[in-house]
Protein backbone atom coordinates (compact mmCIF):
# COMPACT_ATOMS: atom_id res chain seq x y z
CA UNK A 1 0.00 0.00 0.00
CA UNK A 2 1.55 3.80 -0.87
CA UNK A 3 0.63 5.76 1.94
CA UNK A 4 -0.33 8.81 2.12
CA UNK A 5 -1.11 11.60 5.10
CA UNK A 6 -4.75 9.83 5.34
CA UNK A 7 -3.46 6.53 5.27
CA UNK A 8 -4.38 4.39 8.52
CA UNK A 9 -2.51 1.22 10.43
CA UNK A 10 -4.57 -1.32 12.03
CA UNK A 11 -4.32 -1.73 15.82
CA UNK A 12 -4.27 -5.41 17.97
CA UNK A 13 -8.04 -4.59 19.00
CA UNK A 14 -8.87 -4.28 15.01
CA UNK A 15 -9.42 -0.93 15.00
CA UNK A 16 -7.23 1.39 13.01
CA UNK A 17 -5.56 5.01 13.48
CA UNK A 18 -3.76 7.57 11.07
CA UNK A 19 0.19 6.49 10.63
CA UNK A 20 1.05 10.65 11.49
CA UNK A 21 -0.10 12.56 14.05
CA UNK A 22 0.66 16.25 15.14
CA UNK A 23 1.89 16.08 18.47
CA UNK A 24 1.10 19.32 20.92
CA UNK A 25 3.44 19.34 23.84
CA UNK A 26 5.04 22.54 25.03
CA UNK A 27 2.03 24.38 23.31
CA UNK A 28 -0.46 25.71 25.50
CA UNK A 29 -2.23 27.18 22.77
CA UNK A 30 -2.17 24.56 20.42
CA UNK A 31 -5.98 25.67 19.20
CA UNK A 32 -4.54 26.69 15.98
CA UNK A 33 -1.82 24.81 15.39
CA UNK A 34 -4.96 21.32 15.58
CA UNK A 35 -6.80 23.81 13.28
CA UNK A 36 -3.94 23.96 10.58
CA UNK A 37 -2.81 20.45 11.05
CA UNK A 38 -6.71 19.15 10.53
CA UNK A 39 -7.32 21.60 7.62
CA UNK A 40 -3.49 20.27 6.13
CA UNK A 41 -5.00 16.53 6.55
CA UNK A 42 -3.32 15.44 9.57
CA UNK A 43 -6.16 13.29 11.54
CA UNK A 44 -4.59 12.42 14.67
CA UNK A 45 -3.79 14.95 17.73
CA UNK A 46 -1.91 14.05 20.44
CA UNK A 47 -2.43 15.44 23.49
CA UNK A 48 -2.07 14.94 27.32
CA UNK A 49 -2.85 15.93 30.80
CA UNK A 50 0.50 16.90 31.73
CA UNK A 51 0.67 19.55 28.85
CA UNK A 52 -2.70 21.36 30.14
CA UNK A 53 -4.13 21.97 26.44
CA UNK A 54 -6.67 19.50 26.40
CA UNK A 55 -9.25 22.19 25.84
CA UNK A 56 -7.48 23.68 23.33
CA UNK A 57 -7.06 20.84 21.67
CA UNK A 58 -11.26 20.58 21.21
CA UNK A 59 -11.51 24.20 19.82
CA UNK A 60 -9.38 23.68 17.47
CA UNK A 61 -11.09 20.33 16.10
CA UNK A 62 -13.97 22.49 16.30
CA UNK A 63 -13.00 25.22 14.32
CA UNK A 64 -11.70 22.97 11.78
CA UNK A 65 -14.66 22.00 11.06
CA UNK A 66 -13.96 18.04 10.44
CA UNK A 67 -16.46 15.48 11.52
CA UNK A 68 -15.27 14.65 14.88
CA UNK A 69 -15.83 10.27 13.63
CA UNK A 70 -12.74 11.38 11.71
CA UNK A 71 -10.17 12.61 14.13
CA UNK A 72 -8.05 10.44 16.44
CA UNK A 73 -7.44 11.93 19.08
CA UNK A 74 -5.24 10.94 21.82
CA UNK A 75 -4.24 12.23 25.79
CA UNK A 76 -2.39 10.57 28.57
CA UNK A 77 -2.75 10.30 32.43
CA UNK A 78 0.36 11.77 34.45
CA UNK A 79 2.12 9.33 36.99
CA UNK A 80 0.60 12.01 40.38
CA UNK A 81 -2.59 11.02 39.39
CA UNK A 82 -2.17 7.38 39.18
CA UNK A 83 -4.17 4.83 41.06
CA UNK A 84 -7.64 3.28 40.20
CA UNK A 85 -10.06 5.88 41.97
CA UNK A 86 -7.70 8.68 40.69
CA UNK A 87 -7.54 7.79 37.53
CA UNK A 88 -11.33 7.36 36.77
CA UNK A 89 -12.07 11.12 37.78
CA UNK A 90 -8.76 12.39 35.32
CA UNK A 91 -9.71 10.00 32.46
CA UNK A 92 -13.24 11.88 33.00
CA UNK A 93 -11.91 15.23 33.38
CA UNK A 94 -9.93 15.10 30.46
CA UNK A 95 -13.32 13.75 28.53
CA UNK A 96 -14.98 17.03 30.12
CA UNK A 97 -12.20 19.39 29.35
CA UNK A 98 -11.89 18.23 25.51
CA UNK A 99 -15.59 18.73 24.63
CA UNK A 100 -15.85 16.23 22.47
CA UNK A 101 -17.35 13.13 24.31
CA UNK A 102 -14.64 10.72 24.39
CA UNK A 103 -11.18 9.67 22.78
CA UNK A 104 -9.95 7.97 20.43
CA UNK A 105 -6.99 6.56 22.60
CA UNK A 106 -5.88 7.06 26.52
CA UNK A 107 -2.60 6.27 27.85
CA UNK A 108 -0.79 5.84 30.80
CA UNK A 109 1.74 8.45 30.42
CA UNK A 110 4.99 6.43 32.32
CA UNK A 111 5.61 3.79 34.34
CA UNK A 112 6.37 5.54 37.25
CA UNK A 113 5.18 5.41 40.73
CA UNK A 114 5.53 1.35 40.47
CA UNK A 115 3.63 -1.69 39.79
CA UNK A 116 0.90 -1.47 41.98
CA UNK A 117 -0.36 2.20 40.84
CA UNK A 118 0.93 0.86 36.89
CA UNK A 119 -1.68 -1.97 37.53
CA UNK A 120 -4.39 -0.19 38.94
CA UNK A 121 -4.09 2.54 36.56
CA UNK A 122 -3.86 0.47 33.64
CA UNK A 123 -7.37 -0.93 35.71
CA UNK A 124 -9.00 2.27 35.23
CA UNK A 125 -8.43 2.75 31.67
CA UNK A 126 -10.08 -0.50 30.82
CA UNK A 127 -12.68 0.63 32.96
CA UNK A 128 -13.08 3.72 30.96
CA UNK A 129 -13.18 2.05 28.06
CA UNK A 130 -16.37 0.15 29.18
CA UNK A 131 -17.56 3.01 29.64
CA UNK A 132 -17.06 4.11 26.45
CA UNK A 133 -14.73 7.35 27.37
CA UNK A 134 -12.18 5.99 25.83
CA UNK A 135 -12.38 4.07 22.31
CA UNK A 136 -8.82 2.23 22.62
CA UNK A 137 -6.35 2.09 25.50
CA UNK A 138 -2.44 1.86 25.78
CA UNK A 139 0.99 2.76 27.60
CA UNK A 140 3.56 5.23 27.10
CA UNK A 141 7.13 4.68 28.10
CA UNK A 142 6.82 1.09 28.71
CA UNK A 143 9.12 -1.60 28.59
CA UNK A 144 8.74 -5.30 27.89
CA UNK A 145 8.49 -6.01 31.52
CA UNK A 146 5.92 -3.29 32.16
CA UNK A 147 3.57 -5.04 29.73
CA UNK A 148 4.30 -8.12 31.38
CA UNK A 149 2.39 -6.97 34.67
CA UNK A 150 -0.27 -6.04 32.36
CA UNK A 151 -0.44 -9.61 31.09
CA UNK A 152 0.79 -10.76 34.29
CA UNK A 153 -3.11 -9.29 35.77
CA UNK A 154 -4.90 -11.02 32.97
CA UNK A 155 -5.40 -7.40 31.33
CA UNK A 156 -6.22 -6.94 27.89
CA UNK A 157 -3.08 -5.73 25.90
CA UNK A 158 -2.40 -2.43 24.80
CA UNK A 159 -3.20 -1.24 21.65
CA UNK A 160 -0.33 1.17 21.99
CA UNK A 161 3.15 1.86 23.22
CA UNK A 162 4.46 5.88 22.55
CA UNK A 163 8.22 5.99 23.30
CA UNK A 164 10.95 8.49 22.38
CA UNK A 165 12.02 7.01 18.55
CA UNK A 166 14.46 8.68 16.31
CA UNK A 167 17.67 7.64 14.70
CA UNK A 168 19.70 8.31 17.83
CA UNK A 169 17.42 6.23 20.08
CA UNK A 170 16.55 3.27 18.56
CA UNK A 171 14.85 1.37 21.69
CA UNK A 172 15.11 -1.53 20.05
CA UNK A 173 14.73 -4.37 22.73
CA UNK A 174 11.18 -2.41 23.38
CA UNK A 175 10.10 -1.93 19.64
CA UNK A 176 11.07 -6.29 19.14
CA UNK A 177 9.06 -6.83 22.21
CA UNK A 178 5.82 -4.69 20.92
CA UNK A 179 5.84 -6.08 17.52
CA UNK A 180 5.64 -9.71 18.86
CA UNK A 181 3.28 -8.92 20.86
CA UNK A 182 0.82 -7.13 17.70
CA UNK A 183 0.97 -3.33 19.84
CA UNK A 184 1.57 -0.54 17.96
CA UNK A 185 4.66 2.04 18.54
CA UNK A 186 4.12 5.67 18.40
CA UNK A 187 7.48 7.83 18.25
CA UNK A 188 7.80 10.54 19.70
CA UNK A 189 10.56 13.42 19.42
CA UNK A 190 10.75 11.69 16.37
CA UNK A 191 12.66 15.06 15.20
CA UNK A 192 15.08 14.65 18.37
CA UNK A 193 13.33 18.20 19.50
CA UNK A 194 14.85 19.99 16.79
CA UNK A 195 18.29 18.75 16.95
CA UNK A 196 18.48 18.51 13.05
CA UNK A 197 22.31 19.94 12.46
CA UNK A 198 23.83 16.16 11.58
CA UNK A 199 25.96 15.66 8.39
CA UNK A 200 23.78 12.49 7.96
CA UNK A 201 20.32 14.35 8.26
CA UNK A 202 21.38 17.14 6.34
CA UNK A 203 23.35 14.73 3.37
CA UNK A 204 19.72 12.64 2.80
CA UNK A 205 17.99 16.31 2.68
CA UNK A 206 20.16 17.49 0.08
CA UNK A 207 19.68 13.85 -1.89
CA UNK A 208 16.04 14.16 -1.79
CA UNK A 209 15.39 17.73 -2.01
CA UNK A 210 13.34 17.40 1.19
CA UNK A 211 14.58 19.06 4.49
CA UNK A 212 16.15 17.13 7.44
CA UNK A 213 12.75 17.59 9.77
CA UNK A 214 11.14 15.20 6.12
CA UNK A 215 13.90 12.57 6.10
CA UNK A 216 13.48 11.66 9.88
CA UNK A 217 9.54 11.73 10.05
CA UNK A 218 10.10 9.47 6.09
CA UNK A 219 12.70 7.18 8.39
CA UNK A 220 10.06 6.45 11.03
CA UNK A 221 7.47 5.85 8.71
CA UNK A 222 9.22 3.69 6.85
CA UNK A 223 10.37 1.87 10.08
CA UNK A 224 6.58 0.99 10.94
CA UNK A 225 6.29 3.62 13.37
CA UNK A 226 3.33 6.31 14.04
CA UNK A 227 5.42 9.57 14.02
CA UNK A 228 3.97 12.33 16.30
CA UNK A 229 5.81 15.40 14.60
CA UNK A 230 5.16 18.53 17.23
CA UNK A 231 5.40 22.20 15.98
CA UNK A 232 3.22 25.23 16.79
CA UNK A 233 3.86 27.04 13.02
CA UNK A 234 1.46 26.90 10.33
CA UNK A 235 4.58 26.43 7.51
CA UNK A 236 5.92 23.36 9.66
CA UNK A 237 2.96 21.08 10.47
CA UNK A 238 2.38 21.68 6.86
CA UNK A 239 6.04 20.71 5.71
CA UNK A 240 5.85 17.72 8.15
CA UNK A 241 3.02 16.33 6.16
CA UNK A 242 5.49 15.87 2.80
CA UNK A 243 6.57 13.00 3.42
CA UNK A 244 4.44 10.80 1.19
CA UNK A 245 6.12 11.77 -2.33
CA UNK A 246 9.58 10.06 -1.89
CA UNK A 247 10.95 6.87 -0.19
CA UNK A 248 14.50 6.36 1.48
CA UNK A 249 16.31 3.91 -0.20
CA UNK A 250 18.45 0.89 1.74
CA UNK A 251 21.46 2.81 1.59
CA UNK A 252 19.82 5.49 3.45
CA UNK A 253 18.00 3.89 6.17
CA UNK A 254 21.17 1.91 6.37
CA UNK A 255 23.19 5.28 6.99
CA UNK A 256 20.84 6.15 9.84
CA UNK A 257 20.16 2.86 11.82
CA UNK A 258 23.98 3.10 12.31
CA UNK A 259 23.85 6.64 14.25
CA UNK A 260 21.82 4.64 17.32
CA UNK A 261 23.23 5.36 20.44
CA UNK A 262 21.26 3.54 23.14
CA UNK A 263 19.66 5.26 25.91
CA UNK A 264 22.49 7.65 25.54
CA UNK A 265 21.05 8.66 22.43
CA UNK A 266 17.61 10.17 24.29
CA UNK A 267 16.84 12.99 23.99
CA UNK A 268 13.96 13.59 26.83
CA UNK A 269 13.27 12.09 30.13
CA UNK A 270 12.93 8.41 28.11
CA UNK A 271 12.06 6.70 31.88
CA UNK A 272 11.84 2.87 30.23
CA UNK A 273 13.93 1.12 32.28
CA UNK A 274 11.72 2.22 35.80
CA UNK A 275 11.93 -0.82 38.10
């Protein structure tokens, strides 16, 4: 299949979601930035509690004036508010603060706190889902042996796992694990948060007459991942989105598999390896 910015991936529950997203962290005003990115043909937001936009996030689907059936939209629960009760009244909150009636898909942000909250947590999201707040449920940050205590409970699976994915951190233990077990990786920083300025990057621009921010978000595409490109300017989230017009040859993806560097290679807080 040649995809294309409303091309879809299907998830282990059967259901499917868009293989970009605009993500909206650091943006407290993100209204029109989910505005552009809809009206550019991005279909997938992603949001979360943490980054206290949630509301902004459902005026700008608003103002777009899209069908809201055909946005996926996305937020996350932050580790202080983990814990079953807890997380019921946040998973609602962020319903009520969005506007919209319900998400598409509601992660646990991290795996911190420990297993107990992890488990209780991930509890409450299934809940939710019941519920029907919440269409499709997954982690964020989560290694293989987080997802174990999931499975370990006799939880359904997530349909999702967001980590930090770029060429510089790879994950790859964690990317092996999800694809064996069918769950879907979302990257994020998949433009290492701007830090662009690599011969590499900037060779493969020059190749493909595309710019270094296109050859990483092509890269993760082409790896199988669900890119979540964040930017707050109109001429970016629509420059993110052409990426569909060229492909990365083997020499190339070759050229940046080899810059991996680990853990050492994140660029955020990246906290996978939480006991």
């Amino acid at each position: 299949m040649v995809l294309s910015l409303q091309s879809v991936t299907q998830l282990l529950s059967g259901d499917t979601m868009p293989v970009i997203g605009l993500g909206v962290y650091l943006n407290d005003e993100c209204a029109m930035a989910c505005q552009v990115a809809l009206e550019e043909g991005y279909r997938m937001i992603d949001s979360a509690r943490y980054y206290m936009n949630e509301a902004q996030v459902g005026v700008g689907v608003r103002r777009s004036g899209i069908p809201r059936e055909q946005i996926f939209i996305t937020s996350k629960i932050y580790h202080v508010d983990f814990g079953f009760a807890r997380a019921r009244e946040c998973i609602q909150e962020s319903v009520d603060q969005l506007g919209l009636g319900y998400y598409d898909l509601y992660l646990i942000h991290s795996p911190l706190t420990g297993k107990e909250k992890r488990v209780a947590t991930y509890r409450a999201l299934v809940e939710a889902k019941k519920d029907g707040l919440v269409k499709k449920i997954g982690v964020s940050n989560y290694s293989g042996k987080h997802i174990d205590e999931i499975i370990d409970a006799g939880l359904e699976l997530p349909d999702v796992n967001q980590i930090e994915l770029h060429p510089f951190c790879q994950q790859r233990p964690i990317v092996e694990y999800c694809r064996a077990k069918g769950i879907t990786v979302q990257a994020y920083s998949p433009l290492v948060t701007g830090r662009m300025d690599h011969d590499v990057f900037r060779q493969l621009a020059k190749k493909h007459n595309k710019d270094e921010a296109q050859i990483l978000i092509r890269w993760s595409l082409q790896k199988g991942y669900i890119p979540l490109p964040k930017s707050s300017r109109s001429e970016r989230i629509s420059s993110n989105a052409q990426v569909f017009n060229f492909e990365l040859d083997n020499n190339d993806m070759d050229a940046l598999d080899a810059l991996d560097q680990g853990g050492k290679g994140a660029v955020t807080w990246n906290p996978v390896e939480e006991p």
